[in-house]
Protein backbone atom coordinates (compact mmCIF):
# COMPACT_ATOMS: atom_id res chain seq x y z
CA UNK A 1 -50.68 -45.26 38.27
CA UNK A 2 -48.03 -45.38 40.28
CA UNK A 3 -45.20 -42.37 40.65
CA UNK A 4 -41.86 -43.40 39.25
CA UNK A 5 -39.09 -42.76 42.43
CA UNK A 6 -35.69 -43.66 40.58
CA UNK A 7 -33.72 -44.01 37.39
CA UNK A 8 -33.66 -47.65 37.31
CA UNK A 9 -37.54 -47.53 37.54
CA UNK A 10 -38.01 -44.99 34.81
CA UNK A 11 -35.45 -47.15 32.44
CA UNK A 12 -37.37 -51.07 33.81
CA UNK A 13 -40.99 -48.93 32.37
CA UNK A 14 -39.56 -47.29 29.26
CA UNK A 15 -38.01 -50.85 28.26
CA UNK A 16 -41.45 -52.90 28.99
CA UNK A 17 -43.85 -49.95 26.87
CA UNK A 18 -44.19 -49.64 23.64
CA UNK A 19 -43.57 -45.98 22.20
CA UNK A 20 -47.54 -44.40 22.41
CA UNK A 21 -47.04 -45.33 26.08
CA UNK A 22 -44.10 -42.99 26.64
CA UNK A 23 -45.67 -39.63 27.69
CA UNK A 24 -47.54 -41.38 30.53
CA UNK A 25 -44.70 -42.73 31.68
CA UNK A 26 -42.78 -39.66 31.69
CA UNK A 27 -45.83 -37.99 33.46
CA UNK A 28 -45.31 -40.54 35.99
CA UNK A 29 -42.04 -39.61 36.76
CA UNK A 30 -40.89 -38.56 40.74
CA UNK A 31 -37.42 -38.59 40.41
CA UNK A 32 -35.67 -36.42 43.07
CA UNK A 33 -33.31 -33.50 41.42
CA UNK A 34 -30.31 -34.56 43.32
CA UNK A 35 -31.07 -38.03 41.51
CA UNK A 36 -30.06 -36.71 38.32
CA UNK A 37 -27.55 -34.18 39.73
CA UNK A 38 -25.78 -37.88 40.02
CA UNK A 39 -25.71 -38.12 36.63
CA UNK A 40 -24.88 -35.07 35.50
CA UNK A 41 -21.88 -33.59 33.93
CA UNK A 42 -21.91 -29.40 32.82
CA UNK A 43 -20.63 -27.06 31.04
CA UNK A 44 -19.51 -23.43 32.08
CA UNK A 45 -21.17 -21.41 29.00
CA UNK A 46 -23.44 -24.60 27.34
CA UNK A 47 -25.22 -27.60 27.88
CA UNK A 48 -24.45 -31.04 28.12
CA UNK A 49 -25.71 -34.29 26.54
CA UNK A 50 -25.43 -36.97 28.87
CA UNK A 51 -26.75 -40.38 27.59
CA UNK A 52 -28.78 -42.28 30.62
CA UNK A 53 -30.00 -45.32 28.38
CA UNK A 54 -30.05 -46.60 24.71
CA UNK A 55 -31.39 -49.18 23.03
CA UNK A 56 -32.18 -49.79 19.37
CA UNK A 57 -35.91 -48.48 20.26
CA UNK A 58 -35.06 -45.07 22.34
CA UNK A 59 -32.37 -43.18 24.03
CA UNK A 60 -32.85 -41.56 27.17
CA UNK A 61 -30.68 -38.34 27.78
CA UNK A 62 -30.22 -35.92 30.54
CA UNK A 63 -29.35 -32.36 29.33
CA UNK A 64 -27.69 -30.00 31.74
CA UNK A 65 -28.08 -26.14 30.85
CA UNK A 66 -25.74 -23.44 32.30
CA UNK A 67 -27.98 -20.55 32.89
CA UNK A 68 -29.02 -18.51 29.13
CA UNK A 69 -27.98 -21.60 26.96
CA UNK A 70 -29.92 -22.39 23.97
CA UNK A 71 -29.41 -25.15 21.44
CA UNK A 72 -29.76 -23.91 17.46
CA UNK A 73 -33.04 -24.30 16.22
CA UNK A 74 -33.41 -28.56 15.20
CA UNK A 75 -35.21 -31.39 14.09
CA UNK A 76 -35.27 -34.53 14.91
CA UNK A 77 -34.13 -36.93 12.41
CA UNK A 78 -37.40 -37.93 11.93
CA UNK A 79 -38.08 -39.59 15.67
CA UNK A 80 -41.05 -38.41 18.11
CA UNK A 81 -39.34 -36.41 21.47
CA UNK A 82 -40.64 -35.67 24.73
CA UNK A 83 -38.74 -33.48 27.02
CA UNK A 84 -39.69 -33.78 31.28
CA UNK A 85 -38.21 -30.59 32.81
CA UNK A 86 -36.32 -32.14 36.21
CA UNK A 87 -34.87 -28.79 37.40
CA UNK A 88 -35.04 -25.27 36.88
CA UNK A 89 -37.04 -23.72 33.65
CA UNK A 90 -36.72 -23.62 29.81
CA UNK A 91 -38.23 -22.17 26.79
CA UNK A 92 -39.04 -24.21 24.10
CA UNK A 93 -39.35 -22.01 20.89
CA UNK A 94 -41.51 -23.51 17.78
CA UNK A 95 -40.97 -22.83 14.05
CA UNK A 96 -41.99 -24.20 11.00
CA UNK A 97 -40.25 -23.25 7.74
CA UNK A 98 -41.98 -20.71 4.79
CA UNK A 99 -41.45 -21.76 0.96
CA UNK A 100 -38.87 -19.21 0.71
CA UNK A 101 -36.42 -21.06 3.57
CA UNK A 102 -37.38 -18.67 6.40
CA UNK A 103 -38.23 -19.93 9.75
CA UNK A 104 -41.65 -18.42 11.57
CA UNK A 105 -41.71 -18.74 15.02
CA UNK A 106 -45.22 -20.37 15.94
CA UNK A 107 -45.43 -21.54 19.73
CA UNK A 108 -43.41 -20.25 23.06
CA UNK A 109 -43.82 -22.67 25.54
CA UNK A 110 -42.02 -22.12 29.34
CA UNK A 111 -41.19 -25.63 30.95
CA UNK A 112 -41.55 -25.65 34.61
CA UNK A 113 -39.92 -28.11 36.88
CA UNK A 114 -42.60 -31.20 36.52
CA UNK A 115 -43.65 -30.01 32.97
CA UNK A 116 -43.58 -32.45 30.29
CA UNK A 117 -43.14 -31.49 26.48
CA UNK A 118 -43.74 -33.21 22.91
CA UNK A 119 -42.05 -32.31 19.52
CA UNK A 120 -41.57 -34.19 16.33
CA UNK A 121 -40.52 -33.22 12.67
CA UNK A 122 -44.03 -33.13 11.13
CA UNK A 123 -44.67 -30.30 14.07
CA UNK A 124 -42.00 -28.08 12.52
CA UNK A 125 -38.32 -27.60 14.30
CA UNK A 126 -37.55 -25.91 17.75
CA UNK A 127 -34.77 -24.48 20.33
CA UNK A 128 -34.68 -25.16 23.76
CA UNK A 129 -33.12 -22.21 26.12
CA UNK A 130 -32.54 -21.94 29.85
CA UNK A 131 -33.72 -18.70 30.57
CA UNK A 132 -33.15 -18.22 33.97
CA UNK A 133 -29.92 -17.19 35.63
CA UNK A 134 -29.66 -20.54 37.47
CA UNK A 135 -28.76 -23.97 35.91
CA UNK A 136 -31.67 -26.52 34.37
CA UNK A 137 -31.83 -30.07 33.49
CA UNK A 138 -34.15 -31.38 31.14
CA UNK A 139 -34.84 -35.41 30.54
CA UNK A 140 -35.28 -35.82 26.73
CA UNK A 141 -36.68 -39.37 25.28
CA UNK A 142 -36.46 -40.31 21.70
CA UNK A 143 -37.88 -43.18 19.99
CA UNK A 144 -35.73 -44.11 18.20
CA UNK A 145 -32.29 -42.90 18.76
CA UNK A 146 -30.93 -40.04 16.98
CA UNK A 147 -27.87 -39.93 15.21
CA UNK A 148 -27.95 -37.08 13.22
CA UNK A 149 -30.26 -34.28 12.59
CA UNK A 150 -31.13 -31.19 10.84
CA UNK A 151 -29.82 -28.24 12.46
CA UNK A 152 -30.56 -24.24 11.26
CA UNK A 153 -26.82 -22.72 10.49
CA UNK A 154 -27.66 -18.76 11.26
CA UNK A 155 -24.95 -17.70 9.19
CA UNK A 156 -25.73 -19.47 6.04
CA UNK A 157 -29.56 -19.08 6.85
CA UNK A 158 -29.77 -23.06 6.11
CA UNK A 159 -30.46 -26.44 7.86
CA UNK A 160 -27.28 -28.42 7.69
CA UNK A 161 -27.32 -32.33 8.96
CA UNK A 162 -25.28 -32.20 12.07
CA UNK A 163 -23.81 -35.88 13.72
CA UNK A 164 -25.17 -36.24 17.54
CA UNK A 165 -22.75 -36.56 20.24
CA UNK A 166 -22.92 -37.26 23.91
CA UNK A 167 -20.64 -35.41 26.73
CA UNK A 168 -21.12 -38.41 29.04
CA UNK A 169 -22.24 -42.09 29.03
CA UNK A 170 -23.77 -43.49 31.92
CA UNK A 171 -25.65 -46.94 30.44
């Protein structure tokens, strides 16, 4: 198969595949870091959800993490996600939820630049953390879009459904 060099071809692939053929494609990807640097937008202390595509079948987002960022710990409204890491490194953290409410951390996983992930609900929730001092972007692809999800308040110890928003817009 061939390596995927560019944006547009990543977004021509992803709109002629049907959803099982997804993580090959995204294993296929070549994309140059100062590709996506194009597209994206930061923030000093957090990360960024920059939309690169969306569709009624998938959105394709670019996430931009200042360096020790972490999300809360999520679901994913019920949609299958795979995450390519495009720069830098993150930690994916794994839970899955006891009959009393708590959350048990199951899996650490370290994303290298290259590294491809997978995570749906039925696999339990996770977080996603830069943990380097220097900034990461990570290329997240969910089929379908998500437009609100559960997300783990600390404070209350509860999931609370939380709307989705993008920081930037690019298709």
């Amino acid at each position: 198969m061939e390596e995927i060099n560019s944006i547009k071809e990543l977004i021509n692939e992803i709109n002629r595949a049907p959803k099982e053929e997804f993580a090959a494609i995204f294993k296929r990807i070549s994309i140059s870091e100062d590709t996506f640097r194009e597209l994206a937008q930061w923030k000093e202390d957090g990360y960024t959800r920059n939309c690169i595509a969306r569709t009624d079948e998938y959105e394709l987002l670019l996430l931009c993490w200042s360096p020790g960022v972490e999300t809360p710990v999520h679901g994913h409204g019920g949609q299958d996600c795979w995450v390519y890491c495009a720069q830098g490194e993150v930690m994916e953290l794994r839970f899955l939820q006891d009959a009393q409410g708590d959350l048990i951390e199951t899996e650490k996983l370290i994303l290298k630049k290259g590294e491809l992930s997978y995570m749906k609900d039925e696999l339990g929730f996770h977080s996603v953390n830069n943990v380097t001092k220097k900034p990461a972007m990570t290329v997240h692809l969910y089929a379908l879009p998500i437009d609100e999800c559960k997300v783990y308040n600390v404070e209350d110890e509860l999931f609370e459904r939380k709307k989705m928003e993008y920081d930037s817009k690019v298709g």
